[in-house]
Protein backbone atom coordinates (compact mmCIF):
# COMPACT_ATOMS: atom_id res chain seq x y z
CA UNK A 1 0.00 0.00 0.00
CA UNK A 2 2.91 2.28 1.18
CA UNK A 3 4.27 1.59 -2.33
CA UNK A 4 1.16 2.26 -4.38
CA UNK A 5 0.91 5.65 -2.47
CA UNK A 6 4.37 6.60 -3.14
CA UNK A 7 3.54 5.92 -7.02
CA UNK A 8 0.41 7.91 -6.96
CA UNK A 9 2.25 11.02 -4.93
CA UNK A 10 4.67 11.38 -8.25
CA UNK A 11 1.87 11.14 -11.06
CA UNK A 12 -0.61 13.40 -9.17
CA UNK A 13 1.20 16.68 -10.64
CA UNK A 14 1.51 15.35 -13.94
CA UNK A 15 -2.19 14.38 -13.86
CA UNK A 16 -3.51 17.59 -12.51
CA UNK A 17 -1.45 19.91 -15.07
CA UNK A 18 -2.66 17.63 -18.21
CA UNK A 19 -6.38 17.90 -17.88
CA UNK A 20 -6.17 21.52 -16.25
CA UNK A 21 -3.89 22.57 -19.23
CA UNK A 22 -5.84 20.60 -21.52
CA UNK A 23 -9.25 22.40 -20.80
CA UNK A 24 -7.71 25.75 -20.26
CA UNK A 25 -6.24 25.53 -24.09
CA UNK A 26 -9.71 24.36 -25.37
CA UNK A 27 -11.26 27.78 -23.58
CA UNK A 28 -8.40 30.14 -24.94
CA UNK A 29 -8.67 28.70 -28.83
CA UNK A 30 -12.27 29.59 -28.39
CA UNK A 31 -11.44 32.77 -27.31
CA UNK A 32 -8.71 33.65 -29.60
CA UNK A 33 -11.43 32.61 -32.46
CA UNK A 34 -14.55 34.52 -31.11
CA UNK A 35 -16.43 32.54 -28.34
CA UNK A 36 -15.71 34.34 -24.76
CA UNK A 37 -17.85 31.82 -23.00
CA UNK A 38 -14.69 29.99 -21.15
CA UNK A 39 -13.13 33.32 -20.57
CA UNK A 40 -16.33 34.93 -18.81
CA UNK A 41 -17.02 31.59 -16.61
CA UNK A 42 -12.98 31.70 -15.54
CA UNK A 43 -12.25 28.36 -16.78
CA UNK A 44 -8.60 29.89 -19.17
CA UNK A 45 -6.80 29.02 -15.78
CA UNK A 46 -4.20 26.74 -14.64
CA UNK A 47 -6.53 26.15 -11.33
CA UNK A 48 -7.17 22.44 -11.36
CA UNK A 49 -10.44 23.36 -9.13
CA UNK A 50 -11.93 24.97 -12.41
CA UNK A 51 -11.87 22.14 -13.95
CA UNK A 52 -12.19 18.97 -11.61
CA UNK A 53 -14.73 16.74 -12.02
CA UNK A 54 -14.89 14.90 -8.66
CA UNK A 55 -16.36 11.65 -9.89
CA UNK A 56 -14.72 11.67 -13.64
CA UNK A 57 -11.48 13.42 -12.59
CA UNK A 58 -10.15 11.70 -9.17
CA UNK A 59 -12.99 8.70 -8.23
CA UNK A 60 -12.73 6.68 -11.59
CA UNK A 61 -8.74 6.92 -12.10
CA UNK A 62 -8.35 6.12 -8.55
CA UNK A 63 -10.43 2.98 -8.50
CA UNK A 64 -8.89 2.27 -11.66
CA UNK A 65 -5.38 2.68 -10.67
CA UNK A 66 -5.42 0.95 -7.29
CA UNK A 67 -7.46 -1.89 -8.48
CA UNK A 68 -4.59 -2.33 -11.58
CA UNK A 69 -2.34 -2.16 -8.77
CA UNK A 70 -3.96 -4.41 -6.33
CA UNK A 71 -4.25 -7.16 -9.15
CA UNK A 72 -1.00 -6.49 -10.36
CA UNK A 73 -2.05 -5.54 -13.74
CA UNK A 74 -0.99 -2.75 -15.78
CA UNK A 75 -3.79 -0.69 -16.68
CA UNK A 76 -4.75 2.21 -18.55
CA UNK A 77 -5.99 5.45 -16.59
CA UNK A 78 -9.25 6.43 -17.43
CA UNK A 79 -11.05 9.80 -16.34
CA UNK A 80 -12.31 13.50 -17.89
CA UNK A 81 -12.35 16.79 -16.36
CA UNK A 82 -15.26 18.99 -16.93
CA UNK A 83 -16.09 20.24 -20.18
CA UNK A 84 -14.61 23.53 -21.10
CA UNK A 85 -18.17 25.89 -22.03
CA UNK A 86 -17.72 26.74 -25.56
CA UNK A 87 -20.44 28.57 -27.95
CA UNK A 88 -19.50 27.42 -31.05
CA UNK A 89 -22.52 29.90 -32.52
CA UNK A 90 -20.51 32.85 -31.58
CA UNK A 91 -17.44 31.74 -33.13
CA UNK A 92 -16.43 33.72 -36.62
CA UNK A 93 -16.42 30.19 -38.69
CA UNK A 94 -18.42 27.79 -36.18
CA UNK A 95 -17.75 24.60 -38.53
CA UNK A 96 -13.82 25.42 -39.61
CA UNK A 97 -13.25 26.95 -35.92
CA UNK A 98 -14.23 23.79 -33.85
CA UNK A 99 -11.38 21.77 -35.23
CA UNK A 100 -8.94 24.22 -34.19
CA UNK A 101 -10.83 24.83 -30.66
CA UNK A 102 -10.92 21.06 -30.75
CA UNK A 103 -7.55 20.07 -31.32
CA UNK A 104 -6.21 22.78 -28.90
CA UNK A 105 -6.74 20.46 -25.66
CA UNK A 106 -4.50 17.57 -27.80
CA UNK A 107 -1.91 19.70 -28.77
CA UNK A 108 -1.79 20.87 -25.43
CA UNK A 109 -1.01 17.63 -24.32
CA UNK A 110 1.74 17.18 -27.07
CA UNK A 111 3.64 20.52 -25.95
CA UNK A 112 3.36 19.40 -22.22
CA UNK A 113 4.61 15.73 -23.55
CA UNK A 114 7.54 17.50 -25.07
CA UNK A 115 8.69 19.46 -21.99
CA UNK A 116 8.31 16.14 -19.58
CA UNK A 117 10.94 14.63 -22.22
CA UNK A 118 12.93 17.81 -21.95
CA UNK A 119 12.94 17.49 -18.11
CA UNK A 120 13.52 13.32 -18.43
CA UNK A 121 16.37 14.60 -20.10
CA UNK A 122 17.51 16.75 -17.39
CA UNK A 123 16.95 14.40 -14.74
CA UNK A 124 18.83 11.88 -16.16
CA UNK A 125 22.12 14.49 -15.78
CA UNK A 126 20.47 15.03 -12.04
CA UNK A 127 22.27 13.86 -8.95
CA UNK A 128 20.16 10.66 -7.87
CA UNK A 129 21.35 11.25 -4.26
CA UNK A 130 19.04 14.07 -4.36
CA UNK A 131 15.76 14.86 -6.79
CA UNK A 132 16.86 12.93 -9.95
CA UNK A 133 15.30 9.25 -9.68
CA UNK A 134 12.07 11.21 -8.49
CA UNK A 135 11.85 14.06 -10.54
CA UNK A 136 12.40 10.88 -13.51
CA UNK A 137 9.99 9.28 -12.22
CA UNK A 138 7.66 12.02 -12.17
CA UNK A 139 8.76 12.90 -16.48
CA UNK A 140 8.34 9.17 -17.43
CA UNK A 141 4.86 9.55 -15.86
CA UNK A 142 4.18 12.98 -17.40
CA UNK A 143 4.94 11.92 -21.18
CA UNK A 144 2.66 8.74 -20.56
CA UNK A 145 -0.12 10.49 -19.29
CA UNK A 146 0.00 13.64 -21.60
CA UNK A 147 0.35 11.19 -24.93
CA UNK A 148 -1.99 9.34 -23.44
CA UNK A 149 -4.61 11.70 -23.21
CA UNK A 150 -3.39 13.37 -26.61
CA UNK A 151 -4.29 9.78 -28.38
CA UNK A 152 -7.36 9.17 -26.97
CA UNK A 153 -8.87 12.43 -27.59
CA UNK A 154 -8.15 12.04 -30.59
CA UNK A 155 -10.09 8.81 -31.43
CA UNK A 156 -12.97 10.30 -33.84
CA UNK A 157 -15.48 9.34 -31.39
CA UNK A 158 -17.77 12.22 -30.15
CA UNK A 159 -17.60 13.97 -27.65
CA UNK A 160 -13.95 13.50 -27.67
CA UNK A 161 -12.10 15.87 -29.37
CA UNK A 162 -11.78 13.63 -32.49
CA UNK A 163 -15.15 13.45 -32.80
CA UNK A 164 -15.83 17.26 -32.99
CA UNK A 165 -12.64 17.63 -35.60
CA UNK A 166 -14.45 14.92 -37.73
CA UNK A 167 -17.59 17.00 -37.77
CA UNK A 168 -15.71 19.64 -38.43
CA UNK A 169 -13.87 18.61 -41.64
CA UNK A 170 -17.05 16.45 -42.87
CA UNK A 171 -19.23 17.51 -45.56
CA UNK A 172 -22.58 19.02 -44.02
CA UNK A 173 -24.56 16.42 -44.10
CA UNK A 174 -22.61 13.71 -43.26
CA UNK A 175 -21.64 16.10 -40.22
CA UNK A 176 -24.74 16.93 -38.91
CA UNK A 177 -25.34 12.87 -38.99
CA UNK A 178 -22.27 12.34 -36.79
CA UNK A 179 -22.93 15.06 -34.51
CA UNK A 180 -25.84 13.32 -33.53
CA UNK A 181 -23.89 10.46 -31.77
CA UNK A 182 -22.42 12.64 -29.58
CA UNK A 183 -24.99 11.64 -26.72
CA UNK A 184 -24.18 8.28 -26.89
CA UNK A 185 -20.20 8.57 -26.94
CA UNK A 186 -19.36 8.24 -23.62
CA UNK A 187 -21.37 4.65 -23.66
CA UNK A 188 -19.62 3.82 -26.59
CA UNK A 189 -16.30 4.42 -24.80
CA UNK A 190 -17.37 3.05 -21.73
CA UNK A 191 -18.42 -0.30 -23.39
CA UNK A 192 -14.99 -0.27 -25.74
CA UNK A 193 -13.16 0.28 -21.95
CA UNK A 194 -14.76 -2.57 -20.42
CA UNK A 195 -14.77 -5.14 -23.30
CA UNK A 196 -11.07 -4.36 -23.41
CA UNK A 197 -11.30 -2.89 -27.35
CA UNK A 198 -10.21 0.83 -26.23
CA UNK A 199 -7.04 -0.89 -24.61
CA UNK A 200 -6.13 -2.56 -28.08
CA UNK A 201 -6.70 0.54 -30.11
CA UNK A 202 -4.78 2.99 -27.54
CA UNK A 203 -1.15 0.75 -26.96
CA UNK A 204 0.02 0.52 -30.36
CA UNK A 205 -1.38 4.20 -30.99
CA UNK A 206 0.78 5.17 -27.74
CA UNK A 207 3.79 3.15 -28.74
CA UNK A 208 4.04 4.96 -32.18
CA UNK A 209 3.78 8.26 -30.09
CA UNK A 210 6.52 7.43 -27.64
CA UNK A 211 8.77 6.36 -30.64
CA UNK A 212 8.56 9.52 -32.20
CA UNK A 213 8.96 11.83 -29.18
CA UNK A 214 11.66 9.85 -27.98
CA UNK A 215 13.14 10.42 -32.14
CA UNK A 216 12.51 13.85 -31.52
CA UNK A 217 14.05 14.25 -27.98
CA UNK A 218 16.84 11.91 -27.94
């Protein structure tokens, strides 16, 4: 238990910043292409309270990381913070500006991805007698988590951010069609999770993204 704690106490940071910093970007591309609506409701922040979801942000990923741990199985975090309020009506181009309002939270994800390797890289030059095997630990679990959630978002299933960048670069019918599944995503997802599909699709997915950081990086 004392060991499973420990583990937790270096991802929680990593955790927190990628879905706060992930929201945040989705309510500044909105705002940089028309739609205050994130801006006036103060959710641009860095403030992990704006954007915790108590039951999809720390009671899922915590049953599903200690009950990984307690069967000693490796298992994927699942969880979601609370959407980011976005009026796509008063953006300038609603259909063209919800792919780049979309794929803001992803690429936030990437950048953050990219820093963790820069400070992986650092840490590895570190004194262990000191911060270095922690402040490893902590990158290692940073780039996991951030191309984690960059991959998964981007799985063309509504709402996910895929989803919205499909029916954004769909013709008009075809888009209005898919928008329509949106209400249903999140049991879609929940049955892929639990049949063990969503695990199949997301390794290889995350592998190929952890090759080419680590090509880019190292």
């Amino acid at each position: 238990m004392d060991d499973m704690i420990a583990r937790l106490a270096i991802i929680i940071i990593p955790v927190v910043l990628a879905i706060t910093l992930h929201e945040a970007a989705h309510g500044y591309a909105a705002l940089l292409k028309g739609d205050p609506t994130a801006h006036l409701a103060g959710r641009i922040t860095a403030n992990p309270l704006k954007h915790i979801d108590p039951v999809g942000t720390i009671l899922v990923p915590l049953v599903m990381y200690f009950g990984a741990a307690m069967l000693g199985q490796p298992g994927l975090l699942f969880g979601w913070a609370k959407p980011v309020p976005v009026n796509f009506s008063l953006l300038r181009r609603p259909k063209q500006d919800m792919l780049w309002v979309a794929a803001a939270g992803p690429g936030a994800n990437l950048v953050m991805a990219v820093i963790w390797g820069l400070v992986y890289k650092f840490a590895l030059d570190a004194s262990p007698q000191y911060f270095g095997e922690p402040l490893t630990l902590m990158a290692e679990a940073g780039i996991l988590i951030n191309l984690l959630l960059m991959v998964l978002n981007l799985l063309p299933v509504p709402p996910l951010d895929g989803g919205r960048i499909m029916v954004s670069l769909l013709p008009r019918g075809p888009s209005l069609a898919f928008a329509r599944l949106e209400p249903y995503g999140l049991f879609l997802l929940l049955a892929l999770l639990l049949t063990g599909v969503l695990d199949s699709i997301l390794r290889p997915l995350l592998t190929l993204a952890r090759i080419a950081l680590i090509a880019l990086l190292f």
